[in-house]
N, C-alpha and C. Protein backbone atom coordinates (compact mmCIF):
# COMPACT_ATOMS: atom_id res chain seq x y z
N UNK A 1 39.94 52.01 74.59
CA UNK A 1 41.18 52.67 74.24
C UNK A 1 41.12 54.15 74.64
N UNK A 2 40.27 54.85 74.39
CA UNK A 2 39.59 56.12 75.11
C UNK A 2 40.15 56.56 76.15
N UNK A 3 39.60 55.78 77.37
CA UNK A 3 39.65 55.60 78.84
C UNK A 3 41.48 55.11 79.11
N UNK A 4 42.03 54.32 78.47
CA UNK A 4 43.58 54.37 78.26
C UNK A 4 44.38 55.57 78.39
N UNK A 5 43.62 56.26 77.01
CA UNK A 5 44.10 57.39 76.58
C UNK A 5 44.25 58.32 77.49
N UNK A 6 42.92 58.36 78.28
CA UNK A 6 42.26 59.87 79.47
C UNK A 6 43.58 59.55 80.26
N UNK A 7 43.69 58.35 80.82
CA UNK A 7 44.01 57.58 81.99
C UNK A 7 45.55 58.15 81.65
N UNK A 8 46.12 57.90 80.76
CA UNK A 8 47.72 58.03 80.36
C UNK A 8 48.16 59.78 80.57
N UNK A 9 47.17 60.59 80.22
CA UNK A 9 47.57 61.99 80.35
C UNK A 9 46.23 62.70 81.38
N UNK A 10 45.61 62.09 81.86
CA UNK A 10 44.64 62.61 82.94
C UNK A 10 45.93 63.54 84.15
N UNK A 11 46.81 63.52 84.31
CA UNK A 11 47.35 64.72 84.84
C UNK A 11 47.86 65.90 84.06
N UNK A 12 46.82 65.80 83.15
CA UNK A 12 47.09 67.12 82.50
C UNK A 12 45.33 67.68 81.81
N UNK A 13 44.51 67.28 82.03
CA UNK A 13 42.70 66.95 82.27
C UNK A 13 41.88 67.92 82.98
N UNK A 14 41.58 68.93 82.88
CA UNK A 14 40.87 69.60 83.38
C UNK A 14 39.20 69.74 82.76
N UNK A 15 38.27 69.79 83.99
CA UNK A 15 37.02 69.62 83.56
C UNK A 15 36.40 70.99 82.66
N UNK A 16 37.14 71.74 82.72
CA UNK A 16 36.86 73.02 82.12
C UNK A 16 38.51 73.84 81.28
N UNK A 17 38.68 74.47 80.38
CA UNK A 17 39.81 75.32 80.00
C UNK A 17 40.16 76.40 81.20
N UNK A 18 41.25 76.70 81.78
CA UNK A 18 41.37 77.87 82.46
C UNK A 18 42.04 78.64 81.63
N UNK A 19 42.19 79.90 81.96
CA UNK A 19 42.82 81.09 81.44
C UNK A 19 42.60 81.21 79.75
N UNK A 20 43.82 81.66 78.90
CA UNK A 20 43.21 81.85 77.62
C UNK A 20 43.58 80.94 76.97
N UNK A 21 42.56 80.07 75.72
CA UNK A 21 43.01 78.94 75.07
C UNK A 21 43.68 79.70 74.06
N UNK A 22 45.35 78.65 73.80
CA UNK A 22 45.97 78.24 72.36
C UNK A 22 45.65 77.83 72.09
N UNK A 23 44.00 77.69 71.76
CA UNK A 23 44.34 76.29 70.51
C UNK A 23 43.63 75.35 70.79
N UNK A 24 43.04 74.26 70.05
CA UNK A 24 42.14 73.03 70.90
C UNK A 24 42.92 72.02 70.40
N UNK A 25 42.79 70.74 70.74
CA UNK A 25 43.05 69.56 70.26
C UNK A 25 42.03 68.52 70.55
N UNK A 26 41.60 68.00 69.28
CA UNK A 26 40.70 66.93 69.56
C UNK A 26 40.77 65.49 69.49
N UNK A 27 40.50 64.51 70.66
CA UNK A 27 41.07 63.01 70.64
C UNK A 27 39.59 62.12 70.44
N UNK A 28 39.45 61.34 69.14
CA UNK A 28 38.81 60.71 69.59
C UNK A 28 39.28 59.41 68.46
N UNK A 29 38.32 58.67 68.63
CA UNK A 29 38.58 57.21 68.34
C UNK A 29 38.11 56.55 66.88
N UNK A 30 38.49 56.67 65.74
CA UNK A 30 38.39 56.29 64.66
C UNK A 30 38.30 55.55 64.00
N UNK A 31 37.50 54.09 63.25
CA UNK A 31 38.25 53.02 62.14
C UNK A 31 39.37 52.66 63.40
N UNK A 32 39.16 52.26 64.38
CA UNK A 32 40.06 51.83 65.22
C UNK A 32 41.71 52.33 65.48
N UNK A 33 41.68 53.30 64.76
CA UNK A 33 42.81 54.35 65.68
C UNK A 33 42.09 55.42 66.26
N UNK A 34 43.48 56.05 67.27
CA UNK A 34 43.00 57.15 67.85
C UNK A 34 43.61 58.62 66.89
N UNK A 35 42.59 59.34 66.54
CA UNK A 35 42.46 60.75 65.91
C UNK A 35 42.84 61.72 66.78
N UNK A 36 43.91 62.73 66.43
CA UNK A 36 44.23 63.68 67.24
C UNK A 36 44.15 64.77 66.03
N UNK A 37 42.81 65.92 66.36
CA UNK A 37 42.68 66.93 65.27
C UNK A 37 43.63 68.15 65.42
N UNK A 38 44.05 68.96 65.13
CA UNK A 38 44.63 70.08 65.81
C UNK A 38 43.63 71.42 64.83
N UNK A 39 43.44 71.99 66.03
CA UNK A 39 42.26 73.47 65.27
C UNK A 39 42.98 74.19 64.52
N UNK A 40 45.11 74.15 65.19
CA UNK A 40 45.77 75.65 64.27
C UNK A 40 45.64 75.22 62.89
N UNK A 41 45.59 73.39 62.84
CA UNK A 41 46.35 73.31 61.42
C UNK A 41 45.24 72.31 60.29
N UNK A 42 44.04 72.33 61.30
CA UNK A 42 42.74 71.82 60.33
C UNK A 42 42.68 70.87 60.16
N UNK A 43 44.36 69.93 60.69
CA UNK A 43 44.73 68.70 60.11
C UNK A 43 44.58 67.68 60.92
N UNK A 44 44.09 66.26 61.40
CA UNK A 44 44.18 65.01 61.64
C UNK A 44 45.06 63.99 61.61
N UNK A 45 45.79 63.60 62.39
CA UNK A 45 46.68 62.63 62.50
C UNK A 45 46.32 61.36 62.95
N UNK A 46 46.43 59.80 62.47
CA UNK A 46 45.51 58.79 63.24
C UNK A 46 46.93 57.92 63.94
N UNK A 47 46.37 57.33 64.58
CA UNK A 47 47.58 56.76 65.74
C UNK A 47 47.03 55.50 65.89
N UNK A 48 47.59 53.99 65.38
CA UNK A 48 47.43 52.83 65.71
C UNK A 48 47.14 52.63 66.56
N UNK A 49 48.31 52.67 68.18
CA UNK A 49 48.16 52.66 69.75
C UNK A 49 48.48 53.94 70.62
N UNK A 50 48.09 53.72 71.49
CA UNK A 50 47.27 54.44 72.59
C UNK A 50 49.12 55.01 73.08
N UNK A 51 50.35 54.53 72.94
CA UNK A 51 51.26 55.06 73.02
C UNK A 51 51.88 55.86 72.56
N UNK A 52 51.69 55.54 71.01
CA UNK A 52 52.08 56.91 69.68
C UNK A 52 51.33 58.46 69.85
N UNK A 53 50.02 57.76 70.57
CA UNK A 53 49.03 59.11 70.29
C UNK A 53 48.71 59.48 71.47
N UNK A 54 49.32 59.11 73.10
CA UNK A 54 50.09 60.15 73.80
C UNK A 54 51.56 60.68 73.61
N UNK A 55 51.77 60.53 73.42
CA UNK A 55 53.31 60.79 72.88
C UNK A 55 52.92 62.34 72.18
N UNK A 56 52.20 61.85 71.00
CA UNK A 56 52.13 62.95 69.78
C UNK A 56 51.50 64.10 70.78
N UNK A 57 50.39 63.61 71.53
CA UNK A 57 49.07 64.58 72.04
C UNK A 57 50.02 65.28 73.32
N UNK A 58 51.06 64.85 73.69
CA UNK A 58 51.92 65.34 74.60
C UNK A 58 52.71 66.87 73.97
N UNK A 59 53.32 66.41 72.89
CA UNK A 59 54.29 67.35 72.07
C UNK A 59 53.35 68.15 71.83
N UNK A 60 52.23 67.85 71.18
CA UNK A 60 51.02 68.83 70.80
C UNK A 60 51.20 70.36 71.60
N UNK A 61 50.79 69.74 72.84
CA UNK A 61 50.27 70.24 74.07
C UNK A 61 51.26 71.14 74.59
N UNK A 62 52.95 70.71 74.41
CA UNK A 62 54.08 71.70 74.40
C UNK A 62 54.36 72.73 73.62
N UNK A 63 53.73 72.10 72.56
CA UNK A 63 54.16 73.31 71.43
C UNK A 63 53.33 74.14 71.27
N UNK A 64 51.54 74.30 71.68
CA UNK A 64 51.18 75.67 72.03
C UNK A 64 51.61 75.92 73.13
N UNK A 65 52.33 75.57 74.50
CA UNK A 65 52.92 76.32 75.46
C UNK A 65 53.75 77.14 75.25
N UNK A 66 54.53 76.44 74.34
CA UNK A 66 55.93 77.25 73.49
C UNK A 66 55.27 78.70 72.70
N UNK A 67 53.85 78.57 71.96
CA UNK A 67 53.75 79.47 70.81
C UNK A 67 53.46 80.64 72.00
N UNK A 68 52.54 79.63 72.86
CA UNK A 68 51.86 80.63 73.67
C UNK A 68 52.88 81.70 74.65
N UNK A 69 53.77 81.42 75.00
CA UNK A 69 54.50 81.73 75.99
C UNK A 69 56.46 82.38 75.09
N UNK A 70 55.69 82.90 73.49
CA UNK A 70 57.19 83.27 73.21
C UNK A 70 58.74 83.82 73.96
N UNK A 71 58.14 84.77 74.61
CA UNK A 71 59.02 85.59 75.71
C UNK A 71 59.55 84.44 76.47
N UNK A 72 59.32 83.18 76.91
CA UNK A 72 60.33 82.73 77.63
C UNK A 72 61.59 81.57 76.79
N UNK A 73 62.18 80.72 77.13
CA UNK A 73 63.47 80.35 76.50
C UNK A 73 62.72 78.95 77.11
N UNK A 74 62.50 78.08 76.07
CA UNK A 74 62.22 76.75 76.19
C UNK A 74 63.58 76.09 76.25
N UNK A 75 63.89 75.10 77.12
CA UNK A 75 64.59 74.08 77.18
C UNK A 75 64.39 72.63 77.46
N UNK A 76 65.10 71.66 76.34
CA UNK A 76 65.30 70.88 76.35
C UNK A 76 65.80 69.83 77.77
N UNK A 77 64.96 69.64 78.61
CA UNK A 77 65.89 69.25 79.98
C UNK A 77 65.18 68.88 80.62
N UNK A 78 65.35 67.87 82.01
CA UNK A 78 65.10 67.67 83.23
C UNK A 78 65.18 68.62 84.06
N UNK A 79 63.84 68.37 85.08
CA UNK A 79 64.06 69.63 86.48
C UNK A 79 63.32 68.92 87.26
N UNK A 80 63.82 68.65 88.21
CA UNK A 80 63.53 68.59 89.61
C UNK A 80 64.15 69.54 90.80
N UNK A 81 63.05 69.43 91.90
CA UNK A 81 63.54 70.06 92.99
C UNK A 81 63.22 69.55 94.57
N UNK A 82 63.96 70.22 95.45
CA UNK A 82 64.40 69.71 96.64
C UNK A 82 64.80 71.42 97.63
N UNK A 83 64.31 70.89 98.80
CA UNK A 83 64.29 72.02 99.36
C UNK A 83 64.28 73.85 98.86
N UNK A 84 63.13 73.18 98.07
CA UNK A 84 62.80 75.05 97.51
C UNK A 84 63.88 75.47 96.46
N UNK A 85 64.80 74.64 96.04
CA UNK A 85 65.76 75.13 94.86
C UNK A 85 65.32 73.69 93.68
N UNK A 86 65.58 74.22 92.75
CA UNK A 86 65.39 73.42 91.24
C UNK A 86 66.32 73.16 90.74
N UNK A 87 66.80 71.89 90.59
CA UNK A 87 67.91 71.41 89.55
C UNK A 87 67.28 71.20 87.96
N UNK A 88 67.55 72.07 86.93
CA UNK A 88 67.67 71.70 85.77
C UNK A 88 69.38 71.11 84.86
N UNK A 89 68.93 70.01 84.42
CA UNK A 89 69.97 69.32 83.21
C UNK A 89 69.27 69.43 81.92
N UNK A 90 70.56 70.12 81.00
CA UNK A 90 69.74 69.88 79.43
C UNK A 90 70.57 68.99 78.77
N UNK A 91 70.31 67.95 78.13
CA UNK A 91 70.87 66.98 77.34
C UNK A 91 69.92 66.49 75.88
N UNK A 92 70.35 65.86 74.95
CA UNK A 92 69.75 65.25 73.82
C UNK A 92 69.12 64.44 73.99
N UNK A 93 68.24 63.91 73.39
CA UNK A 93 66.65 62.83 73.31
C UNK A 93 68.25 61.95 73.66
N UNK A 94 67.46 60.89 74.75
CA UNK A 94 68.27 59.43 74.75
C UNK A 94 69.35 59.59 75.61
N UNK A 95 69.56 60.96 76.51
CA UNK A 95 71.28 60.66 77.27
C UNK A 95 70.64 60.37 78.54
N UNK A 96 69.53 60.37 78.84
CA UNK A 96 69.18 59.96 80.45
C UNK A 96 68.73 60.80 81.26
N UNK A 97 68.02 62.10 80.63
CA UNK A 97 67.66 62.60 81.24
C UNK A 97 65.93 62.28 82.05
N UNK A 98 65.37 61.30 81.41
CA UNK A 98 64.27 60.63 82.36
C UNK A 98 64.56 59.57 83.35
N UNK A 99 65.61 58.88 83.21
CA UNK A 99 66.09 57.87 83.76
C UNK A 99 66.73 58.57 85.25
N UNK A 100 67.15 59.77 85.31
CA UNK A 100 67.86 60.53 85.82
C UNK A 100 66.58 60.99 86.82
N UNK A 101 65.75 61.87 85.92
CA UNK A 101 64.79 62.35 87.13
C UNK A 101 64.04 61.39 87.89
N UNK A 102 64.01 59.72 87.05
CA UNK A 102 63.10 58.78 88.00
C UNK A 102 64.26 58.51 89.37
N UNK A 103 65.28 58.52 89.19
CA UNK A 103 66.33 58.35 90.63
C UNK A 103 65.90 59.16 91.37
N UNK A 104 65.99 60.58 91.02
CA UNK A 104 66.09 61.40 92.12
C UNK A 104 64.59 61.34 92.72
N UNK A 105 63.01 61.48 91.99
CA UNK A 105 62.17 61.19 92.49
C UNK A 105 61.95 60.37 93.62
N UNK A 106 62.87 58.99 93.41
CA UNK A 106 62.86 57.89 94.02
C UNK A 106 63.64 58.07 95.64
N UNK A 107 64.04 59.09 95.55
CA UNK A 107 65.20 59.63 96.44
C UNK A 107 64.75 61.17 97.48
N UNK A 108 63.33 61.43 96.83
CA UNK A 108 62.70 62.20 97.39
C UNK A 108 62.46 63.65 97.09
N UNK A 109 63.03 63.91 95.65
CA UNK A 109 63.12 65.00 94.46
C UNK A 109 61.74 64.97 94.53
N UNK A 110 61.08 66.59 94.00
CA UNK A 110 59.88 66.87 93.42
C UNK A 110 59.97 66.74 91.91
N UNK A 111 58.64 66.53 91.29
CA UNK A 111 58.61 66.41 89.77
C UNK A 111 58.50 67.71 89.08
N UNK A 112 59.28 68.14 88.71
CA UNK A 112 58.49 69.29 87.52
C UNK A 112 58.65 69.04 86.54
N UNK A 113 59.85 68.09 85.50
CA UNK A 113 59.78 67.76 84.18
C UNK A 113 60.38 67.02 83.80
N UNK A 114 60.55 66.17 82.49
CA UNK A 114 61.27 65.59 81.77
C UNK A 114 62.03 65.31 80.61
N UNK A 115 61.18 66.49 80.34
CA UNK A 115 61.22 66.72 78.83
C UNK A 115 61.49 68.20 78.13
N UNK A 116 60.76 69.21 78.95
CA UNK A 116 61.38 70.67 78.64
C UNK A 116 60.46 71.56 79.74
N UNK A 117 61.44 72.55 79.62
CA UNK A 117 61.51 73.40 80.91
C UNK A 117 61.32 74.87 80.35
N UNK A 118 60.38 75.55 80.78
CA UNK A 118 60.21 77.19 80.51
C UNK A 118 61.16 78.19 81.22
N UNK A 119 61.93 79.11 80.23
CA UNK A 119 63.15 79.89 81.53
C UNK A 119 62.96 80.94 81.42
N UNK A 120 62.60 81.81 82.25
CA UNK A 120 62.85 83.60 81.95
C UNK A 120 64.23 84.09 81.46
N UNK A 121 64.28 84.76 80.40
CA UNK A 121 65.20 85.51 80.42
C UNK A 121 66.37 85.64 81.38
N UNK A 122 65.41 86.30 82.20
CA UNK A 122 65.75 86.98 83.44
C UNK A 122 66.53 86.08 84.45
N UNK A 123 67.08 85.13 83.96
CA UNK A 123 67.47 83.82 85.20
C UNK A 123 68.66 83.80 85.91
N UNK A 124 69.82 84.73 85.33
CA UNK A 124 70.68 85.45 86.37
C UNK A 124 72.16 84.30 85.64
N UNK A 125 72.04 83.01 85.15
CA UNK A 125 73.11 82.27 85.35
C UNK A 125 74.48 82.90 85.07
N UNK A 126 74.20 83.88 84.00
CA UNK A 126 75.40 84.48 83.13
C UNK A 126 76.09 85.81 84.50
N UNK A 127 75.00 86.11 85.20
CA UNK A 127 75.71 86.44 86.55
C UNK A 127 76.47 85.76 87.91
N UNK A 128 77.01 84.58 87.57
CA UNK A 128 77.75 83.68 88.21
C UNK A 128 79.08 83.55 87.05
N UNK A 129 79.18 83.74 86.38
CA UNK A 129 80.21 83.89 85.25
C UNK A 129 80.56 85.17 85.50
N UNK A 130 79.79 86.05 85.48
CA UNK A 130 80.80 87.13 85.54
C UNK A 130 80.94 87.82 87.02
N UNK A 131 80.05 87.01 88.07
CA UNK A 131 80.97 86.97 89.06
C UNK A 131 82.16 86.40 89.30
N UNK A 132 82.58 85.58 89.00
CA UNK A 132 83.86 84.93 88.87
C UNK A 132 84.92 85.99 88.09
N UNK A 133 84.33 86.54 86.89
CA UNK A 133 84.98 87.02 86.06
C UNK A 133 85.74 87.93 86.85
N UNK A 134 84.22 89.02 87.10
CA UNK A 134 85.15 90.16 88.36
C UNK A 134 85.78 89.95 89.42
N UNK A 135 85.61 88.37 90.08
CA UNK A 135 86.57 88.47 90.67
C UNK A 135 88.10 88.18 90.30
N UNK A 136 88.06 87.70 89.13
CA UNK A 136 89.34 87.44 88.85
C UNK A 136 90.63 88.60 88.46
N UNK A 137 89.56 89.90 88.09
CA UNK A 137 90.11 91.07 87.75
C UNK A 137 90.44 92.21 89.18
N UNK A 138 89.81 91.56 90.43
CA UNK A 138 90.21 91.81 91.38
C UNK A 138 89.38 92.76 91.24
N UNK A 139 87.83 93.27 91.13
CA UNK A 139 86.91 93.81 91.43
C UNK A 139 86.11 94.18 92.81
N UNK A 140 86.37 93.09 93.85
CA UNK A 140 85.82 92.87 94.97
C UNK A 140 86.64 92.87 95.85
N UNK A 141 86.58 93.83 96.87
CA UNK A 141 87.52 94.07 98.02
C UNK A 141 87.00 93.01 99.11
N UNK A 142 87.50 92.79 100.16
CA UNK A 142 87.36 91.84 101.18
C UNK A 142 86.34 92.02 101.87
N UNK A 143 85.45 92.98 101.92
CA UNK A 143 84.20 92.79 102.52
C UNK A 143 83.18 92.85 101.13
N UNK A 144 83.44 92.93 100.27
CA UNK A 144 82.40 93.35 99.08
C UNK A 144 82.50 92.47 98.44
N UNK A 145 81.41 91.13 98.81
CA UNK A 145 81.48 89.60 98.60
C UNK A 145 79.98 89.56 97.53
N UNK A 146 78.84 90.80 97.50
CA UNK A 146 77.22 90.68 97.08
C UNK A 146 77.80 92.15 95.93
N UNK A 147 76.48 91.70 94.71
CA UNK A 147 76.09 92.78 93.68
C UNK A 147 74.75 92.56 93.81
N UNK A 148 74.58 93.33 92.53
CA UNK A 148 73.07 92.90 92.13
C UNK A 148 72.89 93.21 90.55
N UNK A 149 72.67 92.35 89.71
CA UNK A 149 72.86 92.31 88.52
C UNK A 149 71.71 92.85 87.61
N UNK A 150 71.63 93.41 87.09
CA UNK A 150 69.90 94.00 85.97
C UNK A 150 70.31 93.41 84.71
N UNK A 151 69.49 93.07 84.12
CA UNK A 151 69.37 92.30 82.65
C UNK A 151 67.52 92.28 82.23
N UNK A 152 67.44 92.32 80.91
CA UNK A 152 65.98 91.90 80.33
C UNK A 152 65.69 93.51 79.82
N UNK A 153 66.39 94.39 80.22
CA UNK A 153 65.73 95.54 79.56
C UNK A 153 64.94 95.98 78.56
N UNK A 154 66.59 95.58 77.44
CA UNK A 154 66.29 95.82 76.00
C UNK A 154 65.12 94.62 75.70
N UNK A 155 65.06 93.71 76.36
CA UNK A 155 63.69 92.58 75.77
C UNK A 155 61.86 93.02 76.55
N UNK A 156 62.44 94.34 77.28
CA UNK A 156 61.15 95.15 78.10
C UNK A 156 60.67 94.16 78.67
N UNK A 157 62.14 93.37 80.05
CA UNK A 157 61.83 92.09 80.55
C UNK A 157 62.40 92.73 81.80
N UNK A 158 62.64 93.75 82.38
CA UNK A 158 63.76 94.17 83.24
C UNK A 158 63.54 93.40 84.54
N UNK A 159 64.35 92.87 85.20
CA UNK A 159 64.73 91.92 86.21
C UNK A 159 66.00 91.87 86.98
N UNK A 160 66.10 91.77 87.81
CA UNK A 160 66.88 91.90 89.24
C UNK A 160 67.68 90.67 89.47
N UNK A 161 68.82 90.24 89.53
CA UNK A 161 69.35 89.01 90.27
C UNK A 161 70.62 89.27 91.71
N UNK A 162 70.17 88.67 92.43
CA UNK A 162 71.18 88.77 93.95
C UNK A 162 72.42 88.11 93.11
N UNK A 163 73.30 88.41 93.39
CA UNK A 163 74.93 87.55 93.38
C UNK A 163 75.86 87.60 94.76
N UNK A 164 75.98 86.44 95.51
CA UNK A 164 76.73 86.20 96.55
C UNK A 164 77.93 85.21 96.22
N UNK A 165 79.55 85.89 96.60
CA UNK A 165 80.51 85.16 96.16
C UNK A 165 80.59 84.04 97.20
N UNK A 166 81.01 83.30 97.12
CA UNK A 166 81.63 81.95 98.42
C UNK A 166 83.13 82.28 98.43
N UNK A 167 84.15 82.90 99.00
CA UNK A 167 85.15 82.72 99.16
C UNK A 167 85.81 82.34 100.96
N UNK A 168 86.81 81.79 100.68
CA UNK A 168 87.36 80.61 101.38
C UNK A 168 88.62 80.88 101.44
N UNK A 169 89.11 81.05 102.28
CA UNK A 169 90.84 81.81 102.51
C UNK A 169 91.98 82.27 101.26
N UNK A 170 90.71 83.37 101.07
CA UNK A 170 91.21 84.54 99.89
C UNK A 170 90.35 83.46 98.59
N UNK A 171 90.22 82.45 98.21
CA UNK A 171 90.03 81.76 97.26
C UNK A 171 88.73 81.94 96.62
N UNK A 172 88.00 82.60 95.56
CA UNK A 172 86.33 81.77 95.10
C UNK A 172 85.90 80.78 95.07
N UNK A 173 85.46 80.15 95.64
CA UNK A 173 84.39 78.68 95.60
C UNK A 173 83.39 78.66 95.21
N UNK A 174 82.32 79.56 95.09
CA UNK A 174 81.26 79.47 93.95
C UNK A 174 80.56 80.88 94.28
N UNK A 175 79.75 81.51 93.35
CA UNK A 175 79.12 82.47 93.26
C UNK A 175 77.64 81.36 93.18
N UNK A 176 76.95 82.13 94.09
CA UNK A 176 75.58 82.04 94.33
C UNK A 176 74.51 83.30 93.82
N UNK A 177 73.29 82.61 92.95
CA UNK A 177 72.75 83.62 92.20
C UNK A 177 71.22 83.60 92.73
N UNK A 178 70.36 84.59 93.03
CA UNK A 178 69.06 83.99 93.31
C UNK A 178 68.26 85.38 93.17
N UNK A 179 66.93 85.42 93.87
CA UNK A 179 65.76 86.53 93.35
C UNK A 179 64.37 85.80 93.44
N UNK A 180 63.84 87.03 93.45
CA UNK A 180 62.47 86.53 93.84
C UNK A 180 62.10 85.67 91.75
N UNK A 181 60.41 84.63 92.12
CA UNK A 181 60.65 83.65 91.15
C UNK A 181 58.84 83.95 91.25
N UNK A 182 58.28 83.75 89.99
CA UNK A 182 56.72 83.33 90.09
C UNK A 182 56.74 82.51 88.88
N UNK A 183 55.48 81.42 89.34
CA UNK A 183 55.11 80.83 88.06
C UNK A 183 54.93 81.57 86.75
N UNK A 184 55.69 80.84 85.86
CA UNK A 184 55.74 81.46 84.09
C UNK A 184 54.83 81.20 83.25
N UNK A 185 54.48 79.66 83.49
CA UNK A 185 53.63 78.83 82.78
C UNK A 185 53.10 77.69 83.41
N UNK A 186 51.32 77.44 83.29
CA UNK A 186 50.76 76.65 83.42
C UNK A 186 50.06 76.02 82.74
N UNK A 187 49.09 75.43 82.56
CA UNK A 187 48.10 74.47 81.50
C UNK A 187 47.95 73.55 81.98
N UNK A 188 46.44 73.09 81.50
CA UNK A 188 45.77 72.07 81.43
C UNK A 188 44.78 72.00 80.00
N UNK A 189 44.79 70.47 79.72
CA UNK A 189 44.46 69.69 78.31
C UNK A 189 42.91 69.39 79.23
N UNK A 190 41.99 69.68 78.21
CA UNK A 190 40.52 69.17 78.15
C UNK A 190 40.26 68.49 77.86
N UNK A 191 39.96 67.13 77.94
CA UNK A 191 39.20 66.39 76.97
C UNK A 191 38.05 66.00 77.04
């Protein structure tokens, strides 16, 4: 059951901890369940099958990402990506958002999640809203289609976003938002 266990979350298995540990979690095999200890909370949980207690050892594993990583905005959602851009969807446990990313996988999408997604602050969307906005107030003359938006200050997060309008004989068709991007968050589980 062990070797199940490794086998079920071994892409998340590293032979050593990198960077700084949140936290340990310990899996082992009990009176014939599997034991998942947690160090924050002293406490032991036992798990009949080898499904309950990845499941649990999964959430575990999110929620020091979450403690660890306060400053960013956890979401609830699917993300995949395709030619260097990322589609995230956020929806409720059960509307399809795994069912969703196994299509697009299948279709030639990259994996990054299924379940929740780390966001900077800094992610610009609310600058596609109020590009629209200004343009609706007639802000943007006919060649003055790009801004550049600052946000994160007051969170001593300060960050940069490009905004490019799409317009189409006089009309808006979409504001395009983008900026440079680095990994936020990584990890790997020891066992």
């Amino acid at each position: 059951m062990a070797l199940q266990l490794r086998n079920t979350v071994g892409s998340m298995v590293a032979p050593a901890p990198i960077g700084a540990p949140a936290g340990f979690l310990e899996v082992s095999l009990r009176c014939g369940c599997i034991s998942i200890a947690d160090s924050e909370t002293s406490q032991a949980e036992q798990f009949p099958d080898l499904q309950s207690a990845a499941r649990a050892l999964f959430h575990l594993v999110v929620k020091r990402f979450i403690a660890a990583r306060p400053d960013l905005l956890w979401i609830h959602a699917g993300v995949v990506a395709y030619a260097s851009r990322a589609l995230l969807f956020s929806a409720a446990s059960g509307q399809g958002k795994s069912t969703l990313v196994a299509e697009l996988l299948a279709r030639g999408w990259g994996y990054l999640s299924d379940e929740i997604a780390p966001v900077d602050p800094v992610s610009g969307n609310a600058h596609a809203m109020l590009a629209a906005y200004l343009w609706d107030l007639g802000q943007f003359g006919k060649n003055s289609t790009t801004f550049i938006g600052r946000q994160g200050r007051q969170m001593k997060r300060p960050g940069q976003v490009n905004v490019k309008l799409e317009v189409d004989q006089g009309s808006l068709v979409a504001a395009h938002i983008g900026g440079t991007a680095v990994i936020v968050s990584e990890g790997t589980l020891a066992l």
